[in-house]
N, C-alpha and C. Protein backbone atom coordinates (compact mmCIF):
# COMPACT_ATOMS: atom_id res chain seq x y z
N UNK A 1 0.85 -1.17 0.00
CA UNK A 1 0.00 0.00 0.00
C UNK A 1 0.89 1.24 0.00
N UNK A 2 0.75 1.81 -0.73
CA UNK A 2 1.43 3.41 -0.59
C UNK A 2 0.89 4.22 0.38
N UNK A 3 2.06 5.05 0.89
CA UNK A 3 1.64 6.00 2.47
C UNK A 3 2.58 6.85 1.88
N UNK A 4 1.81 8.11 2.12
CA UNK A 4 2.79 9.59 1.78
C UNK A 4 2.95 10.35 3.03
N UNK A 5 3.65 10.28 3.03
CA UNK A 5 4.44 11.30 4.45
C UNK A 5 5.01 12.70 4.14
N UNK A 6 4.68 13.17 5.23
CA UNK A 6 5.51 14.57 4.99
C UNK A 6 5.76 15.28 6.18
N UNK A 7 6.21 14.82 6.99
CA UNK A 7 6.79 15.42 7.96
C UNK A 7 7.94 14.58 8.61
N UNK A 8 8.36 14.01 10.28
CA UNK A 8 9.14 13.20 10.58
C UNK A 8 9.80 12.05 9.94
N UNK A 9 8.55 11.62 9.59
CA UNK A 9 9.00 9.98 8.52
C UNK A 9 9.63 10.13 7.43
N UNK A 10 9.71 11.06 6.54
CA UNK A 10 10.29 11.68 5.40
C UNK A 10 12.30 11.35 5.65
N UNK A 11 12.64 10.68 4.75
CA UNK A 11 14.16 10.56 4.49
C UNK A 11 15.06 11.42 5.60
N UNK A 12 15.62 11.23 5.92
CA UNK A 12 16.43 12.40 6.56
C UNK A 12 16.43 12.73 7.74
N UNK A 13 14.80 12.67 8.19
CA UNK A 13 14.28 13.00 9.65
C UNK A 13 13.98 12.05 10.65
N UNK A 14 14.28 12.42 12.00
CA UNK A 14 13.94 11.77 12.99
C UNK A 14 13.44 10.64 13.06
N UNK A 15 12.44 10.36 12.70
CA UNK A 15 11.37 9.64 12.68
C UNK A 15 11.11 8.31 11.53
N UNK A 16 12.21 8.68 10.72
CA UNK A 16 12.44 7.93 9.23
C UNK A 16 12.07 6.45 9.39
N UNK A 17 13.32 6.08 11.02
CA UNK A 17 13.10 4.49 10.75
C UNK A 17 12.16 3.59 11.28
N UNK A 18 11.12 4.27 11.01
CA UNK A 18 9.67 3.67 11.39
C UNK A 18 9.42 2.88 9.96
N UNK A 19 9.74 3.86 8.65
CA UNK A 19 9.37 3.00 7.52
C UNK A 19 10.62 2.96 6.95
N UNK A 20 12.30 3.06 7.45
CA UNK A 20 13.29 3.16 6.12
C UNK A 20 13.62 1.84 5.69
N UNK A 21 12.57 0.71 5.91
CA UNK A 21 12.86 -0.65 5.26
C UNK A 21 11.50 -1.14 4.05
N UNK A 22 10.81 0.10 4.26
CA UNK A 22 9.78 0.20 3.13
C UNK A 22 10.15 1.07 1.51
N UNK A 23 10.11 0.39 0.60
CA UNK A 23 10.72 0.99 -0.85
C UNK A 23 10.08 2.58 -1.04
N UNK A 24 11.12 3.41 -1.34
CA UNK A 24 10.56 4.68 -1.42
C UNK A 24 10.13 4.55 -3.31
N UNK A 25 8.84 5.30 -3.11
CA UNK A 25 8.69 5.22 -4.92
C UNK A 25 8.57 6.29 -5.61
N UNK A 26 8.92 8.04 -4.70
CA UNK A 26 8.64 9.23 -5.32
C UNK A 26 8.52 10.41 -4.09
N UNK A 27 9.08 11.21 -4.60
CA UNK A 27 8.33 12.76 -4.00
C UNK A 27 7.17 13.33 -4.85
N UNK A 28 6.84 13.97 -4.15
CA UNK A 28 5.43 14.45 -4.80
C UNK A 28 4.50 15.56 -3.83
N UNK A 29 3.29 15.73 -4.40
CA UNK A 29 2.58 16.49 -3.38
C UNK A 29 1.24 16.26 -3.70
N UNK A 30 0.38 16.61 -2.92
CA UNK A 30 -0.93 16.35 -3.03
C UNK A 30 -1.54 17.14 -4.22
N UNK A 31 -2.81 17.09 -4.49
CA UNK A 31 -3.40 17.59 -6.05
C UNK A 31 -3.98 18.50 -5.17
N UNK A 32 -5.03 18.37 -3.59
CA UNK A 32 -5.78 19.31 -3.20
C UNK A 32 -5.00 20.11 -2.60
N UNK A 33 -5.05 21.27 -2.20
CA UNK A 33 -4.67 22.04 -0.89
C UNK A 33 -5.14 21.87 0.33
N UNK A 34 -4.41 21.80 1.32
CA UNK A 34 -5.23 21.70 3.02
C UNK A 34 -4.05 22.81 3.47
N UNK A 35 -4.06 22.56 4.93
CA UNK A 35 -3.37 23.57 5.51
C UNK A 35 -2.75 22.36 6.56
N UNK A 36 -1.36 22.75 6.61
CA UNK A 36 -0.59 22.31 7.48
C UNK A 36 -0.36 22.91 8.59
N UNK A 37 0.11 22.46 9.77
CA UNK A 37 0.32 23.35 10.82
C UNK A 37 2.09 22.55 11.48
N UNK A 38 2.50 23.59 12.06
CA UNK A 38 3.68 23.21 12.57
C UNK A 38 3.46 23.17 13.98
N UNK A 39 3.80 21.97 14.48
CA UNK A 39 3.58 21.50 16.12
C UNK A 39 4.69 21.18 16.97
N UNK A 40 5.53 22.31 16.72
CA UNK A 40 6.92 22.22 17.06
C UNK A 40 7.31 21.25 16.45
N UNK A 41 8.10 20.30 17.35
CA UNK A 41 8.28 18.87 16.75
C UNK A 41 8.07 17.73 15.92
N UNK A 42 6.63 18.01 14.96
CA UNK A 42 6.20 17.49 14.25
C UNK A 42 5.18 17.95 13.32
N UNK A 43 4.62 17.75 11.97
CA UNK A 43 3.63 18.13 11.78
C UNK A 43 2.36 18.14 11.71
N UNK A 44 1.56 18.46 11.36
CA UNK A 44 -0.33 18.00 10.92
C UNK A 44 -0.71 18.78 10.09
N UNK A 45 -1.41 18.04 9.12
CA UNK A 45 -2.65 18.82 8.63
C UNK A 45 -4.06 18.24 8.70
N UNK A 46 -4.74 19.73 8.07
CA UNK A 46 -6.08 19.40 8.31
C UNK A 46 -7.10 19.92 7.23
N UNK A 47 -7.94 19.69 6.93
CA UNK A 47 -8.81 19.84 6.13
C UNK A 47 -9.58 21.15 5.84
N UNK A 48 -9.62 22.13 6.84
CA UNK A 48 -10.56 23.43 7.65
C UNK A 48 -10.18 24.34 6.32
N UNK A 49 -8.85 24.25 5.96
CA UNK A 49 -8.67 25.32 5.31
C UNK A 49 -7.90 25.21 3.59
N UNK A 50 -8.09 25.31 2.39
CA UNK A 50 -7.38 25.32 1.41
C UNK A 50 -6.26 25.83 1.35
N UNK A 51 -5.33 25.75 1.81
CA UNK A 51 -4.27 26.76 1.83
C UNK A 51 -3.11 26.61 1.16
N UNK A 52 -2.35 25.22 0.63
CA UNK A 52 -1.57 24.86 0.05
C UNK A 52 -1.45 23.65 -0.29
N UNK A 53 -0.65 22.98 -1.37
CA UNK A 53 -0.45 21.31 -1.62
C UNK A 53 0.44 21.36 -0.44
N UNK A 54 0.72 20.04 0.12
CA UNK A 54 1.45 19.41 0.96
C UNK A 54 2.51 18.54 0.38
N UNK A 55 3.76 19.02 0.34
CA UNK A 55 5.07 18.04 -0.16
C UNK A 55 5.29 17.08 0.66
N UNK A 56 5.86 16.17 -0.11
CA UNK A 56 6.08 14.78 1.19
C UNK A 56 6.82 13.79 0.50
N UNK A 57 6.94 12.24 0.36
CA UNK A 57 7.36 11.35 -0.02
C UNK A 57 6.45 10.54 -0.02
N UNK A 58 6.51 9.75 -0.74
CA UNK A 58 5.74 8.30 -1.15
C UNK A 58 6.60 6.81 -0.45
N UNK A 59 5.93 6.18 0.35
CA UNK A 59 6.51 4.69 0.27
C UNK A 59 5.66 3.45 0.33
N UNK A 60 6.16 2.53 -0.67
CA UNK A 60 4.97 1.07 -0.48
C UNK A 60 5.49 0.48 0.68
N UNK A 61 4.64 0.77 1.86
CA UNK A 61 4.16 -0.08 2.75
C UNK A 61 3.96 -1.34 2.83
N UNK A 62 4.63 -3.02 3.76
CA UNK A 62 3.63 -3.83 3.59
C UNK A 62 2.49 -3.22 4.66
N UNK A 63 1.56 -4.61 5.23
CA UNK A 63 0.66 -4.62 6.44
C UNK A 63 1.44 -4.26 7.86
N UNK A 64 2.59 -4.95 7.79
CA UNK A 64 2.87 -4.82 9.57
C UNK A 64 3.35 -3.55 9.42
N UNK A 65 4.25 -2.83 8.78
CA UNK A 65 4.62 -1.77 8.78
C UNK A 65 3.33 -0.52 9.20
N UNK A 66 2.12 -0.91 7.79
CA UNK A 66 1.27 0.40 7.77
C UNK A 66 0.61 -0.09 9.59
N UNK A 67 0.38 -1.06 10.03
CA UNK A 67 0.24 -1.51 11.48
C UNK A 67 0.88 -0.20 12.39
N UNK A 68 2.16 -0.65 12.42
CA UNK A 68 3.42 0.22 12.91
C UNK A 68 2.81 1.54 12.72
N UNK A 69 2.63 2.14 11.55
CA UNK A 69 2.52 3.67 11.16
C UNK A 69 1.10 3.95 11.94
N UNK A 70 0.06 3.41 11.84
CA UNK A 70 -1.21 3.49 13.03
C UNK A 70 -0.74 4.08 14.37
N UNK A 71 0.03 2.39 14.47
CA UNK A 71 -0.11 2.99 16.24
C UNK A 71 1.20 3.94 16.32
N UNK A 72 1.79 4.36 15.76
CA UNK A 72 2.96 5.58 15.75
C UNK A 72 2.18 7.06 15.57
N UNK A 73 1.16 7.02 14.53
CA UNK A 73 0.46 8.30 14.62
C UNK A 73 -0.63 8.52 15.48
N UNK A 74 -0.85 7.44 16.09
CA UNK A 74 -1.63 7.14 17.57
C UNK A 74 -3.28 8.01 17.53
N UNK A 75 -3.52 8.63 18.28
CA UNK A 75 -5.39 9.15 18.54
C UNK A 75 -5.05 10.17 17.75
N UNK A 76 -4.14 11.41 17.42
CA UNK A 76 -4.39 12.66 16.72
C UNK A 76 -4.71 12.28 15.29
N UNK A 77 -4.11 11.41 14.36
CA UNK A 77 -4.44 11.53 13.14
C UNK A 77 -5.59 10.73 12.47
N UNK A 78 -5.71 10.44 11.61
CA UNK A 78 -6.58 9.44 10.71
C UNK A 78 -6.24 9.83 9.20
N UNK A 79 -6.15 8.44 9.20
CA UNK A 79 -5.73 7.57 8.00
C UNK A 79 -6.51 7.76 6.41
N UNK A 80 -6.34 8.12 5.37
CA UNK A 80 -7.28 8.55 4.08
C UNK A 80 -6.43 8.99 3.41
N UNK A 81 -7.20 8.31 2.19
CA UNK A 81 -6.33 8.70 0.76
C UNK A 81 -6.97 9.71 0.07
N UNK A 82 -5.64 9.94 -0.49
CA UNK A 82 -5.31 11.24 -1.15
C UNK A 82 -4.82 11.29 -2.58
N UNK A 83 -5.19 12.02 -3.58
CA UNK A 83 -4.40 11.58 -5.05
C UNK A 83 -3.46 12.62 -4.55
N UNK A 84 -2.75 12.33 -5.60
CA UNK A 84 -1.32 12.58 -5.52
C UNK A 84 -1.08 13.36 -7.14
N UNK A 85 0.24 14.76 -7.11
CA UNK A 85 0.36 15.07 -8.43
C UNK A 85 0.91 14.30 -8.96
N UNK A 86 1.47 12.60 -8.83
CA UNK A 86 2.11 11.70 -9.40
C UNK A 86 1.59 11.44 -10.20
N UNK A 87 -0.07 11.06 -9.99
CA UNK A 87 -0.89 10.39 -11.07
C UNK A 87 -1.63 8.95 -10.17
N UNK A 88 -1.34 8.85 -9.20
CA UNK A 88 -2.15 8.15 -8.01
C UNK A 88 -2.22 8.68 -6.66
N UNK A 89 -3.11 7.68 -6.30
CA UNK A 89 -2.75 8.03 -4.69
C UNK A 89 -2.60 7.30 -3.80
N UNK A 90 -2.57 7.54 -2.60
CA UNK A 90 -1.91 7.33 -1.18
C UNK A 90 -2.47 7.34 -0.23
N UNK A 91 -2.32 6.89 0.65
CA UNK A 91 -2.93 7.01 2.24
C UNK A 91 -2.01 8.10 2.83
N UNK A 92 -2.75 8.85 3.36
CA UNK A 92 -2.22 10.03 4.03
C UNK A 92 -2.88 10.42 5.65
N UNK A 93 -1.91 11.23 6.54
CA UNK A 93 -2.66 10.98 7.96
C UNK A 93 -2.89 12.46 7.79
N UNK A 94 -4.17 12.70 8.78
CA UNK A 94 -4.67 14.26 8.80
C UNK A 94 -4.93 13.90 9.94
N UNK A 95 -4.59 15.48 10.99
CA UNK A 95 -4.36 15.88 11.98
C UNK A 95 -6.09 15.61 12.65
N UNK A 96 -6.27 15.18 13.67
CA UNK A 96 -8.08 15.11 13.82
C UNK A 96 -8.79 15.86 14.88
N UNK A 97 -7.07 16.17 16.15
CA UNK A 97 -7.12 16.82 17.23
C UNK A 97 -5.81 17.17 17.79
N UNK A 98 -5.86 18.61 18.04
CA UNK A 98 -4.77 19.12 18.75
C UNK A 98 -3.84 18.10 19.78
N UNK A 99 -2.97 18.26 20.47
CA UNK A 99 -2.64 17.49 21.08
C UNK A 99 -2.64 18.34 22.75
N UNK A 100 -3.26 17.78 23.62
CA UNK A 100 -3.39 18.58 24.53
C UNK A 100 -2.56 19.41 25.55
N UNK A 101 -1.10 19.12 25.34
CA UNK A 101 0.01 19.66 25.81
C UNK A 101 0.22 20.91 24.97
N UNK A 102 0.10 21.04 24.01
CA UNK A 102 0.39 22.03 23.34
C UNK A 102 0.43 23.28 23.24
N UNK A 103 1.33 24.17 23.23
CA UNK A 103 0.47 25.56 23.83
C UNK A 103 0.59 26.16 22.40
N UNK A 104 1.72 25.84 21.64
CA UNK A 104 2.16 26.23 20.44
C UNK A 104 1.81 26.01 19.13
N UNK A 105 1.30 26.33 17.92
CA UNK A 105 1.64 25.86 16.35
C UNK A 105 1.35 27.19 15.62
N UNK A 106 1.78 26.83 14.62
CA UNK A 106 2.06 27.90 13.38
C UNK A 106 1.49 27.13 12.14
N UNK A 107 1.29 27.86 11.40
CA UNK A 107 0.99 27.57 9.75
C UNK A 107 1.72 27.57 8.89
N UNK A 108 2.28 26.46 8.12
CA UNK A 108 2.98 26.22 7.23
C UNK A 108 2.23 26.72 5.97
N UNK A 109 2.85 28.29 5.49
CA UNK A 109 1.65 28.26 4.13
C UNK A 109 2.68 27.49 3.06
N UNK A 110 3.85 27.15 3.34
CA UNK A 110 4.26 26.28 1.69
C UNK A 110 4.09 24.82 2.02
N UNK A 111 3.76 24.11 2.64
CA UNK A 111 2.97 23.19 2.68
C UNK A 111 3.99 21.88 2.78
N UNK A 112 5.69 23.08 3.02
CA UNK A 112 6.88 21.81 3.16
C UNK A 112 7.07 22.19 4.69
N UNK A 113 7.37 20.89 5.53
CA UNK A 113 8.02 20.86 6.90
C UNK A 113 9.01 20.90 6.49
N UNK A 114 9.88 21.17 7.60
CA UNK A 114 11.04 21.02 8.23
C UNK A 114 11.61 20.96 9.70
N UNK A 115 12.27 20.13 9.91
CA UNK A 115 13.02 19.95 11.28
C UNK A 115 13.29 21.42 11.93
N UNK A 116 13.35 22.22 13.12
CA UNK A 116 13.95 23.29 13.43
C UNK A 116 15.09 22.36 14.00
């Protein structure tokens, strides 16, 4: 199954080796706009607002892995696909609830994270 990421899990970052034994098959970005938010340490988006495509990476997932990626994005997100400007699509996680520690986030209007 393909899962597009775009924040931690993405090559490079923190969070990578949750999937870096899953085949990467592309960068890309979403076809719709949503709005991302920056949560210090990690990202989310959400649906509320059109605000930009979301850049990210593509990887085929097996089952235990996308398993893994569930309980790693735990109660805030949920799981739904998304086309992609590749020419398919992906399962993608959207933000569903703040996280209640939080005092902080910002808006990503280019729709790329990055690590601070």
């Amino acid at each position: 199954m393909y899962v597009f990421v775009y924040g931690s899990l993405k090559k490079g970052f923190f969070n990578h080796q949750v999937i870096e034994n899953s085949k990467f098959i592309c960068k890309t970005h979403t076809k719709e706009c949503y709005k991302m938010l920056d949560l210090q340490s990690f990202p989310g988006v959400t649906k509320e607002e059109k605000l930009s495509v979301i850049h990210g990476e593509v990887y085929n997932v097996d089952n235990i892995t996308l398993e893994l990626l569930d309980k790693f994005e735990g109660n805030w997100y949920l799981r739904e696909a998304v086309e992609l400007d590749a020419g398919f699509s992906a399962q993608m996680y959207f933000l569903k609830l703040l996280p209640e520690n939080l005092n902080y986030h910002q808006t990503v209007d280019t729709g790329i994270w990055t690590e601070k």
